[in-house]
N, C-alpha and C. Protein backbone atom coordinates (compact mmCIF):
# COMPACT_ATOMS: atom_id res chain seq x y z
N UNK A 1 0.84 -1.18 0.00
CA UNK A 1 0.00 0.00 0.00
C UNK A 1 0.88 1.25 0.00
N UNK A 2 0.69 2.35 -0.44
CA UNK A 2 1.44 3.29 -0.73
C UNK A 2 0.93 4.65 0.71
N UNK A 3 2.12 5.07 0.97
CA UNK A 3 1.93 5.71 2.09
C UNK A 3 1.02 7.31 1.86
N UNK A 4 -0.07 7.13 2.31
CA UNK A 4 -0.72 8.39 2.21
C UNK A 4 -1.00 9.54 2.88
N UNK A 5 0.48 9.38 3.75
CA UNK A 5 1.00 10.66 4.22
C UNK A 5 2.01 11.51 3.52
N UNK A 6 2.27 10.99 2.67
CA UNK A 6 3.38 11.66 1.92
C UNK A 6 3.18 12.55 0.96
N UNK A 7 3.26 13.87 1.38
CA UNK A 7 2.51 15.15 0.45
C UNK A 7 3.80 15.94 0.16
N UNK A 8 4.45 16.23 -1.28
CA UNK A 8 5.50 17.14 -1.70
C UNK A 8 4.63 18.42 -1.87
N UNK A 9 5.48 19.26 -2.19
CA UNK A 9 5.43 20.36 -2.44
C UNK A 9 4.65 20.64 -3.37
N UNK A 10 3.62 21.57 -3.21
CA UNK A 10 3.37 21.62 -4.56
C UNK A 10 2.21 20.92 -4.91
N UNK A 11 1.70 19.80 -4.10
CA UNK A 11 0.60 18.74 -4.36
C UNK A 11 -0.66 18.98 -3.62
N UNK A 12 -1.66 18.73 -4.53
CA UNK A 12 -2.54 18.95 -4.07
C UNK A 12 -3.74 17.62 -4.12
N UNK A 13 -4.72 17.59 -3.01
CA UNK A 13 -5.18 16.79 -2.55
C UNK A 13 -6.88 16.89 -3.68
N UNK A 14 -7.84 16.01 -3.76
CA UNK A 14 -9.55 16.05 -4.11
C UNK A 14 -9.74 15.87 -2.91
N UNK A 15 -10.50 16.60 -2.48
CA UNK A 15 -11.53 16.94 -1.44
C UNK A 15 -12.66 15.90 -0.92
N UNK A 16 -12.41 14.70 -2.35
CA UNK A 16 -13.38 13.66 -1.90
C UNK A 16 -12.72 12.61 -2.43
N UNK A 17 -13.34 10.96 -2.53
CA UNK A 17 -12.67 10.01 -2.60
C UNK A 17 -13.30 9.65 -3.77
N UNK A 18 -12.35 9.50 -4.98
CA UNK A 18 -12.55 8.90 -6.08
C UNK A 18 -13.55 7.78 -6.40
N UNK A 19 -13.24 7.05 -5.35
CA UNK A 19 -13.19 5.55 -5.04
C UNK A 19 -15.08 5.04 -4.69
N UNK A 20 -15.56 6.41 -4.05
CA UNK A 20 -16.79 6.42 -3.77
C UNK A 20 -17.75 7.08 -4.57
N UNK A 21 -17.15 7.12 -6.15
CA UNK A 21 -18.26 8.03 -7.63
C UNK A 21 -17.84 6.87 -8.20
N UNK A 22 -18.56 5.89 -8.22
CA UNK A 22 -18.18 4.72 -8.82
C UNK A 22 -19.73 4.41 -9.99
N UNK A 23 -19.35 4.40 -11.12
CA UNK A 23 -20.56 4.73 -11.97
C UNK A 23 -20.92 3.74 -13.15
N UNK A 24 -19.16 2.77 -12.54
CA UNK A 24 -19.62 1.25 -13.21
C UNK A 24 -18.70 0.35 -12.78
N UNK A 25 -18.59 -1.02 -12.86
CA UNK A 25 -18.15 -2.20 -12.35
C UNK A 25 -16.94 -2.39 -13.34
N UNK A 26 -16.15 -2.62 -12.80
CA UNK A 26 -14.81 -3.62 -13.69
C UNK A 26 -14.43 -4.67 -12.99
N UNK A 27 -14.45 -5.94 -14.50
CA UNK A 27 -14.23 -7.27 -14.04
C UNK A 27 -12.94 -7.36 -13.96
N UNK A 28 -11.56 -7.64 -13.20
CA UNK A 28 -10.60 -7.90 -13.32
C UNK A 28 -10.38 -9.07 -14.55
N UNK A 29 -9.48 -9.63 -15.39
CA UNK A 29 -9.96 -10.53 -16.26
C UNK A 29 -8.38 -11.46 -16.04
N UNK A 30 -7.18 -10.90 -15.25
CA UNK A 30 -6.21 -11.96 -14.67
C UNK A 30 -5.20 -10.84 -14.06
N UNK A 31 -4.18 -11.36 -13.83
CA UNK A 31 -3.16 -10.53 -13.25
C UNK A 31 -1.64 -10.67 -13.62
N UNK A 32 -0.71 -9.56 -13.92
CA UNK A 32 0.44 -10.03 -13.73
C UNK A 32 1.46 -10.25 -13.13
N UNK A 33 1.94 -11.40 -13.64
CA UNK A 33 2.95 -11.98 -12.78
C UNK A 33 4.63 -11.00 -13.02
N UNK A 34 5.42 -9.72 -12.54
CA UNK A 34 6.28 -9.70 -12.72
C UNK A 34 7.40 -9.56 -11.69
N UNK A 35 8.42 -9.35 -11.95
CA UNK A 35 9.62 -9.65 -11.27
C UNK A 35 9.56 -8.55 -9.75
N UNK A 36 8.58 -7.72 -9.78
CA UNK A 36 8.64 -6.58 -8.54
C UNK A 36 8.09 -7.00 -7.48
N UNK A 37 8.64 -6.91 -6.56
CA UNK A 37 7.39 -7.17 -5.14
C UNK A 37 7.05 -5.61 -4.04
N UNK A 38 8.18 -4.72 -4.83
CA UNK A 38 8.54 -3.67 -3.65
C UNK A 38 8.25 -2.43 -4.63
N UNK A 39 7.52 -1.76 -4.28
CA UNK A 39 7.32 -0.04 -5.18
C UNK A 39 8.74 0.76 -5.82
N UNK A 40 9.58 0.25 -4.55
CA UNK A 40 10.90 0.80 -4.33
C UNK A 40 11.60 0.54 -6.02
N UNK A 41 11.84 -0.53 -5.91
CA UNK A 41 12.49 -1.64 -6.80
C UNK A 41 12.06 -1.59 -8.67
N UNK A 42 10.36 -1.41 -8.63
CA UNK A 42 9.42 -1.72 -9.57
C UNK A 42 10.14 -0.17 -11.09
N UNK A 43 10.44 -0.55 -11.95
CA UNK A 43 10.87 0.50 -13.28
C UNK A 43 9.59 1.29 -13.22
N UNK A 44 9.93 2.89 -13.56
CA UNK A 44 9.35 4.46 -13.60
C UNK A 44 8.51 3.94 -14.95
N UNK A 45 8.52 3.23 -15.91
CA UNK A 45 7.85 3.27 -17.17
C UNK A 45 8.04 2.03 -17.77
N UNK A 46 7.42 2.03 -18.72
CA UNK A 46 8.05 0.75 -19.86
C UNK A 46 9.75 0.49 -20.28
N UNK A 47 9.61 1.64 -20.77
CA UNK A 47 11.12 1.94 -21.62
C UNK A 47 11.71 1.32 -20.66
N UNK A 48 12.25 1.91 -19.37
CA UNK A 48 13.02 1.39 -18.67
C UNK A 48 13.15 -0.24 -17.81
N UNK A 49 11.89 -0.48 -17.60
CA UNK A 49 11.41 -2.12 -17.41
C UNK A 49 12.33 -2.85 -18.67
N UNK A 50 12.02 -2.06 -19.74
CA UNK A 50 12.61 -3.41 -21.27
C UNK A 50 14.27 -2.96 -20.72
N UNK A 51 14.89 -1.86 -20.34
CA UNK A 51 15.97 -1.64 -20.49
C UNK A 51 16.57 -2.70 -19.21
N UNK A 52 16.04 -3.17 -18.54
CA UNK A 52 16.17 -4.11 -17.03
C UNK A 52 16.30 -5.60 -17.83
N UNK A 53 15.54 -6.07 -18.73
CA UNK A 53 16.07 -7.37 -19.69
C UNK A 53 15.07 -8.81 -19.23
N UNK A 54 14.25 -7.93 -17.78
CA UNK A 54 13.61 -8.83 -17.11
C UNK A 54 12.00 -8.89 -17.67
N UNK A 55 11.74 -9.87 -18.49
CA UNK A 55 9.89 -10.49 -19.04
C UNK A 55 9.20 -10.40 -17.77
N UNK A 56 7.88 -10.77 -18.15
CA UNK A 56 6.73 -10.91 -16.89
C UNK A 56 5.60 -11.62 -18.00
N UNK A 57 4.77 -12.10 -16.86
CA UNK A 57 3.90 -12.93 -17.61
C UNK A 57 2.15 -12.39 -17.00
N UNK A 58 1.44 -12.46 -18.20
CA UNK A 58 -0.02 -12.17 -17.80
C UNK A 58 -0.84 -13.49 -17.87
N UNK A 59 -1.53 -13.59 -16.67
CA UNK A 59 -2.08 -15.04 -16.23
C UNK A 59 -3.52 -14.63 -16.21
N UNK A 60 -4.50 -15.47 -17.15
CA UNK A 60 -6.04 -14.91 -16.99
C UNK A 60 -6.40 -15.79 -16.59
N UNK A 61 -7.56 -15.07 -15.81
CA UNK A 61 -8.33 -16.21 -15.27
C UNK A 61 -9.02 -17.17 -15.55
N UNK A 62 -9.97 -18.12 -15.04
CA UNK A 62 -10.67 -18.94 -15.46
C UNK A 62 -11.83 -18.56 -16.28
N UNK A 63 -11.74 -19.15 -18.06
CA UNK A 63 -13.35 -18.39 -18.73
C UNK A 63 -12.73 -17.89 -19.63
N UNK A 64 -11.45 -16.95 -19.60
CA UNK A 64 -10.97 -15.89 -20.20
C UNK A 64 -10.04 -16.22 -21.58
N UNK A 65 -9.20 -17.50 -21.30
CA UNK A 65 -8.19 -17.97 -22.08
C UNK A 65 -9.07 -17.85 -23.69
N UNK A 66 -9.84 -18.33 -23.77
CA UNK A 66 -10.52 -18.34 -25.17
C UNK A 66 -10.62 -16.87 -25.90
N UNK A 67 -10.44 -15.99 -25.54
CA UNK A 67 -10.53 -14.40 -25.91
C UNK A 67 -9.32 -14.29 -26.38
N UNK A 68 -8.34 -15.54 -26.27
CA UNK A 68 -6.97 -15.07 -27.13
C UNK A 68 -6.72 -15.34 -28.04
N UNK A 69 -7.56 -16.20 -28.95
CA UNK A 69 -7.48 -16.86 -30.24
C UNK A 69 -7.43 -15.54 -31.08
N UNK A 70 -6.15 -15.63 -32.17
CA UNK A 70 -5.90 -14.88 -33.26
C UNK A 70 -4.55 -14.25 -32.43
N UNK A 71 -4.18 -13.92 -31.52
CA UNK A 71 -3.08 -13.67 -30.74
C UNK A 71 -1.71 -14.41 -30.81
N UNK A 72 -0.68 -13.69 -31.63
CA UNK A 72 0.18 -15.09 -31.50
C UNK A 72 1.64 -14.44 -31.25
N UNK A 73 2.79 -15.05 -30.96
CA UNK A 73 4.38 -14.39 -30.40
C UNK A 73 4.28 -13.53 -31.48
N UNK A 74 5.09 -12.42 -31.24
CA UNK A 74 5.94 -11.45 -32.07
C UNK A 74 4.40 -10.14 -32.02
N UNK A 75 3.59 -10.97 -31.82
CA UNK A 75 2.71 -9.47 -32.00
C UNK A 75 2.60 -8.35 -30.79
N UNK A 76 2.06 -7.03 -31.09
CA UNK A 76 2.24 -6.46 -30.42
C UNK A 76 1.06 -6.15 -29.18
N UNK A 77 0.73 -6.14 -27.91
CA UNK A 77 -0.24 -5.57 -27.29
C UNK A 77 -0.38 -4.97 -26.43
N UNK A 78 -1.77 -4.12 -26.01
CA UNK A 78 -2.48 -2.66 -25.28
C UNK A 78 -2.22 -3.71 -24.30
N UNK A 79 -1.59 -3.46 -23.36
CA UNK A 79 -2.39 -4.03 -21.38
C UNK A 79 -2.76 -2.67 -20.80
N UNK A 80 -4.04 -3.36 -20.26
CA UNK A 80 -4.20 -2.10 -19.20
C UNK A 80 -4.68 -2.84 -18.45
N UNK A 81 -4.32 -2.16 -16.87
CA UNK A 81 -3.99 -2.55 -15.76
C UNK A 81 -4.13 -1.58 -14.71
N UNK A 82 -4.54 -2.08 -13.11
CA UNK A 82 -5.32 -1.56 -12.44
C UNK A 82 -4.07 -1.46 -11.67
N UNK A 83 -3.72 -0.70 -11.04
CA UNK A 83 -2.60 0.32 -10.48
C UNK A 83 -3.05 0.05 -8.64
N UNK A 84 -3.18 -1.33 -8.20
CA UNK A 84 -4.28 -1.42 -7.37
C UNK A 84 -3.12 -0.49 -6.06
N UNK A 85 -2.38 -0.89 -5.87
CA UNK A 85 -1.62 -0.05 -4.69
C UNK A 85 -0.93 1.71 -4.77
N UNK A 86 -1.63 2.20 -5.63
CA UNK A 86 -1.49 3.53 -6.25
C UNK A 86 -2.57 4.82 -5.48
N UNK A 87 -2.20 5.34 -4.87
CA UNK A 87 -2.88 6.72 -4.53
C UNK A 87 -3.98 6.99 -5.73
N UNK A 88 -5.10 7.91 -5.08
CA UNK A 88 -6.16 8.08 -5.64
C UNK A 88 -6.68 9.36 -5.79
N UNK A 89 -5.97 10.21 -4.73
CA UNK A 89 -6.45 11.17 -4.59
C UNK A 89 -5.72 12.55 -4.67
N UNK A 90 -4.59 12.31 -5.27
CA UNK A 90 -3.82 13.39 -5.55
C UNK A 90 -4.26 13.97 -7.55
N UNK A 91 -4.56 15.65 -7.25
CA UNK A 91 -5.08 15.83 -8.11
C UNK A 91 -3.95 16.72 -9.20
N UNK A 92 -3.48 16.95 -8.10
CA UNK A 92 -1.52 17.96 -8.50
C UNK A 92 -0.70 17.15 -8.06
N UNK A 93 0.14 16.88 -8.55
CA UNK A 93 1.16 16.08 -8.61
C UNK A 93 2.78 16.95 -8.58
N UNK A 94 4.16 16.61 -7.73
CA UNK A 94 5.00 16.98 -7.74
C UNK A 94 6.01 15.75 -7.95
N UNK A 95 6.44 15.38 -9.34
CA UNK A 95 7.32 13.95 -9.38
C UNK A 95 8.78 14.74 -9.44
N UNK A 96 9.36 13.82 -8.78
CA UNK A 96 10.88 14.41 -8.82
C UNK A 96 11.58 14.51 -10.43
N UNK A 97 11.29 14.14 -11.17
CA UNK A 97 11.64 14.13 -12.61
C UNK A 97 11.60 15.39 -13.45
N UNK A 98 10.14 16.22 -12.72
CA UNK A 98 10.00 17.46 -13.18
C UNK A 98 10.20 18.75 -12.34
N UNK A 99 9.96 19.61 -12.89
CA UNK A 99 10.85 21.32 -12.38
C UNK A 99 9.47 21.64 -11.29
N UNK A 100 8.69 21.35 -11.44
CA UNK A 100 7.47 21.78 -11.12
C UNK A 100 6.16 20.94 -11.03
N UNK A 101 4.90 21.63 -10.21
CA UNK A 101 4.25 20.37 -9.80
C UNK A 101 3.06 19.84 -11.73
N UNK A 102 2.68 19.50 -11.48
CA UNK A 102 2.09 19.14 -12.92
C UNK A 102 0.32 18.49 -12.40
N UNK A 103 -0.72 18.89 -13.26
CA UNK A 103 -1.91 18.07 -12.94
C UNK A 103 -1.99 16.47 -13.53
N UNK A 104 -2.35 15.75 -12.51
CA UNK A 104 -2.33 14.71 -12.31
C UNK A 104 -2.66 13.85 -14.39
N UNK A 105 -3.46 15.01 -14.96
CA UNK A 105 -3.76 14.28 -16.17
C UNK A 105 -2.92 14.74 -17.40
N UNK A 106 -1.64 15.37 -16.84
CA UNK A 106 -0.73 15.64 -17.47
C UNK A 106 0.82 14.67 -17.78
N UNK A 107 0.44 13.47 -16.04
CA UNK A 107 1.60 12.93 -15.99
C UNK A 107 0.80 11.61 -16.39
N UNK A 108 1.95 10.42 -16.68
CA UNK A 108 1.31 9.04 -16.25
C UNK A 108 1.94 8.40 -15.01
N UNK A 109 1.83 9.26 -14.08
CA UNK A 109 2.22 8.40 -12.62
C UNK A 109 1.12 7.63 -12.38
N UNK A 110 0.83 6.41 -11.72
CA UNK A 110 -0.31 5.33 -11.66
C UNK A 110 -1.02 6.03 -10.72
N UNK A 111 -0.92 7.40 -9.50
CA UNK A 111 -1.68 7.91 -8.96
C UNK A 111 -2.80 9.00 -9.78
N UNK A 112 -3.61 7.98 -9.76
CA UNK A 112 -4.67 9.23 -10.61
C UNK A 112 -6.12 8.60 -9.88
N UNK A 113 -6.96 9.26 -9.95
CA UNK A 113 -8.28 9.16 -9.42
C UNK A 113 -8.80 7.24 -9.76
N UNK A 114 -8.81 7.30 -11.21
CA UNK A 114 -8.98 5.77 -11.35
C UNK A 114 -7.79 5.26 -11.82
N UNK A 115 -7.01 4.52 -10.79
CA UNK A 115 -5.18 4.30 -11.43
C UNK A 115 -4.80 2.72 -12.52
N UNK A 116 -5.68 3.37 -13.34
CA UNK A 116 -5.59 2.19 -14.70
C UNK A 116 -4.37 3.09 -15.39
N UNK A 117 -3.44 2.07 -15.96
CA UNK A 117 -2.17 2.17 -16.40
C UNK A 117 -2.09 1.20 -17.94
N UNK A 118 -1.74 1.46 -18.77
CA UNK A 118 -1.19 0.98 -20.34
C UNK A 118 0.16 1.25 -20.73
N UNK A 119 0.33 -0.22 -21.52
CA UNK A 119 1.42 -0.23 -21.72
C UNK A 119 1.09 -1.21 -22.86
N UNK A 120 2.32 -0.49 -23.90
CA UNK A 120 2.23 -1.54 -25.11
C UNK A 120 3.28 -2.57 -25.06
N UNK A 121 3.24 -3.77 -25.00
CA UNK A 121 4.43 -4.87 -25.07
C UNK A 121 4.27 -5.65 -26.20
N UNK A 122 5.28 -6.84 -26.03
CA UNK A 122 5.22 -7.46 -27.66
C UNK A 122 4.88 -9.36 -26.66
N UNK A 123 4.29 -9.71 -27.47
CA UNK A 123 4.36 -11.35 -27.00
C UNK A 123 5.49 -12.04 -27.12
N UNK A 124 5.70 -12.68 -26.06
CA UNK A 124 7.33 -13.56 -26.89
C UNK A 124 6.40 -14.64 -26.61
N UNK A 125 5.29 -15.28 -25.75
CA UNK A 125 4.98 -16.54 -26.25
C UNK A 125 3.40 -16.72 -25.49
N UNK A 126 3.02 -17.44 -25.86
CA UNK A 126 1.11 -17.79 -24.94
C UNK A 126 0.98 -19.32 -25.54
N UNK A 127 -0.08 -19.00 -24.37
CA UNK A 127 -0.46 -20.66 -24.03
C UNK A 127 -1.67 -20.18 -24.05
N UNK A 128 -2.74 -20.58 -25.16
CA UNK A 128 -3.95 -20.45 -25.56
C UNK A 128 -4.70 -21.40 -24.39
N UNK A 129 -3.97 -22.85 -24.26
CA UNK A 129 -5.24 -23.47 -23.37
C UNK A 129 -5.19 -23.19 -22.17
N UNK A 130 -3.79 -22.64 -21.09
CA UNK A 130 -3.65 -22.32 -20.00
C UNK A 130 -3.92 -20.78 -19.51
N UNK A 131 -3.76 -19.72 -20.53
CA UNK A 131 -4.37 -18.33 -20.66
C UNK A 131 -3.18 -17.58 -19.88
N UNK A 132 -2.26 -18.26 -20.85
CA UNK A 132 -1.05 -17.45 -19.99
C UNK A 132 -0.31 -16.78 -21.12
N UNK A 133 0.19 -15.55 -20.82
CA UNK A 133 0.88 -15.12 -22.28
C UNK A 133 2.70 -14.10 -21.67
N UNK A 134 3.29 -15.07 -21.99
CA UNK A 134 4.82 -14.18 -21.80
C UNK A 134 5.01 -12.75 -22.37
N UNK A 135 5.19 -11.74 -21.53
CA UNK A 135 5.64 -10.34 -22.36
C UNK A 135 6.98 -9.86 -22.23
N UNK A 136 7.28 -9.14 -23.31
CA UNK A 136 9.18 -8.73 -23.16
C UNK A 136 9.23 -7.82 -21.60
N UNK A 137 8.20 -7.01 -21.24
CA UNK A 137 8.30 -6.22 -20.12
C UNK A 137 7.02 -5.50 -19.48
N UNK A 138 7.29 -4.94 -18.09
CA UNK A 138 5.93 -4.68 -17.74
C UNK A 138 6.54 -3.67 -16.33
N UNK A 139 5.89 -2.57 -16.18
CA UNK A 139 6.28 -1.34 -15.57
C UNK A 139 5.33 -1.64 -13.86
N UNK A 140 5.31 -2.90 -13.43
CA UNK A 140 4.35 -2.61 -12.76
C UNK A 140 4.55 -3.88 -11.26
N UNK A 141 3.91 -3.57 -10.01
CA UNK A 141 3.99 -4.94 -9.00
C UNK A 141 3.71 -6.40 -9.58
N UNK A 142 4.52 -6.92 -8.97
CA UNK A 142 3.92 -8.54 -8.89
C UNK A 142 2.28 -8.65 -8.35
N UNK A 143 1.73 -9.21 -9.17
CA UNK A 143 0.17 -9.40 -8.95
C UNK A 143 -0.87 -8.46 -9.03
N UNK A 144 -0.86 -7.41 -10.33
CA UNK A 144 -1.54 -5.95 -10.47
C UNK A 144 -2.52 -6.80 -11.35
N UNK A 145 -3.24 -6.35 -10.63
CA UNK A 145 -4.65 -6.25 -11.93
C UNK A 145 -4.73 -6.53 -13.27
N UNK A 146 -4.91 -7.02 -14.02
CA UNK A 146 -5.22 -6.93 -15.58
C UNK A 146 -6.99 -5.95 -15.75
N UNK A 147 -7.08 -5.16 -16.60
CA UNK A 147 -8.31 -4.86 -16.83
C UNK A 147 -8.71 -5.04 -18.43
N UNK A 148 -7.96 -4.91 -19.28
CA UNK A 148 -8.01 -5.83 -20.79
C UNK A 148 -6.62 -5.85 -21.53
N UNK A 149 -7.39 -6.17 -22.29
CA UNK A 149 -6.20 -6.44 -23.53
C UNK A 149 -6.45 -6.13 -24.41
N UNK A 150 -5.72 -5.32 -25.57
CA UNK A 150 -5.97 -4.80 -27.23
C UNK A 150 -4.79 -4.84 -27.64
N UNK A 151 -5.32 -5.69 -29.01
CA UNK A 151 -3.88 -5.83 -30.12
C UNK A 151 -3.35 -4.19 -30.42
N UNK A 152 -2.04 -4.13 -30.24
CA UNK A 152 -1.91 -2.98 -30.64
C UNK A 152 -1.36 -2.70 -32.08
N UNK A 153 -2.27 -2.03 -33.05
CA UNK A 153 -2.36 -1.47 -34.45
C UNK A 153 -1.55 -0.34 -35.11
N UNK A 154 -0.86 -0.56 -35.72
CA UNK A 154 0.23 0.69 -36.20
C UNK A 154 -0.66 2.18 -37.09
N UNK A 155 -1.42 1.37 -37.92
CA UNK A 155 -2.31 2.42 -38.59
C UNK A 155 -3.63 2.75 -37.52
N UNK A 156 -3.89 2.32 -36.51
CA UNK A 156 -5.21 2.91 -35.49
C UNK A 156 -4.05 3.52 -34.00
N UNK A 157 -3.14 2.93 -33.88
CA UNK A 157 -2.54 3.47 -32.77
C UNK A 157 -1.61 4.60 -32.47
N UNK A 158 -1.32 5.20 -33.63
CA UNK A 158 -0.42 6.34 -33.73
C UNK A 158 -1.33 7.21 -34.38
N UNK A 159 -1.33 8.48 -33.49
CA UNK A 159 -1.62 9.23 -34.01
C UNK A 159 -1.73 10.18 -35.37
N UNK A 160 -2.81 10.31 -35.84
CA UNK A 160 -2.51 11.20 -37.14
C UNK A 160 -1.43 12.39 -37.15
N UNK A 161 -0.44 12.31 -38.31
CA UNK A 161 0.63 13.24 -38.11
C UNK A 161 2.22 12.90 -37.54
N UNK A 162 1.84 11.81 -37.16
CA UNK A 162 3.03 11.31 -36.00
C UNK A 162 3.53 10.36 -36.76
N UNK A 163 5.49 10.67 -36.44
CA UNK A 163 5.88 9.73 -37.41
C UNK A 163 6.63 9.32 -36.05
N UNK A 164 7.09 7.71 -35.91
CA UNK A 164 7.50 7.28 -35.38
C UNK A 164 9.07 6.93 -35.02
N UNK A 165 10.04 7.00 -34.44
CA UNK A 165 11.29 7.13 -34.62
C UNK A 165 11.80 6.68 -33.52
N UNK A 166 12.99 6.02 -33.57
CA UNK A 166 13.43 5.47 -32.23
C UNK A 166 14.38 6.20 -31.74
N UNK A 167 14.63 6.48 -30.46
CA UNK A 167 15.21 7.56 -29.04
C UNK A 167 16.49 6.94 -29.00
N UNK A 168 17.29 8.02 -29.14
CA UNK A 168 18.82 7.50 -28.91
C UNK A 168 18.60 7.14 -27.44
């Protein structure tokens, strides 16, 4: 659980609890399994998780495995994922990364009112009958939430205008 005494500079609090404007149900649909157990420990983003060399695996639950047919290694996919040990109620945000504090829907720190988190990874392998699927990396605790899955699409997923290029 993340300590919710810990207020920087600069941050500002919602006045009410996210947690209690609840205006629809989400089924968890499995969870992943990766190498973090400690907040401390766990990579700031993707990029840096792949730069660590360490996979993780997404385990669905019972019912679910059949929703993966057409899914196969090398392709690419959307996880999104429930940020379950993530603050809720910080609406200003002060991350040490930046000069200044920033609104919460400016950053992707997993503290946000509803702390669902995405990340695009690639398959290195699945098990259609066991509903388990290996990913190159994953920014997140051992045992977080899954909330779905989407193939991720080069012509629907990049924005119009945007050319793509890789970061020294």
């Amino acid at each position: 659980m993340t300590d919710k005494t810990e207020i920087r500079d600069g941050e500002r609090l919602l006045d009410f609890d996210p947690a209690q404007r609840t205006e629809a149900g989400v089924a968890f649909i499995g969870h992943i399994r990766s190498p973090w157990t400690a907040r401390a420990e766990c990579p700031r983003n993707i990029s840096t998780a792949r730069e660590d060399g360490r996979g993780a695996r997404i385990v669905l639950r019972e019912g679910y495995a059949e929703g993966l047919a057409g899914l196969e290694a090398g392709r690419h996919l959307m996880v999104l994922y429930w940020m379950d040990r993530a603050r809720r109620d910080l609406i200003v945000q002060n991350p040490r990364h930046t000069e200044a504090p920033r609104g919460t829907f400016a950053l992707r720190s997993p503290n946000r009112p509803n702390p669902i988190a995405m990340s695009a990874v690639t398959i290195r392998s699945i098990d259609l009958a066991s509903g388990e699927i290996e990913i190159d990396a994953i920014d997140c605790l051992d045992g977080t939430p899954v909330v779905d899955l989407k193939p991720w699409l080069p012509g629907i997923d990049i924005p119009a205008g945007v050319s793509v290029r890789e970061e020294a």
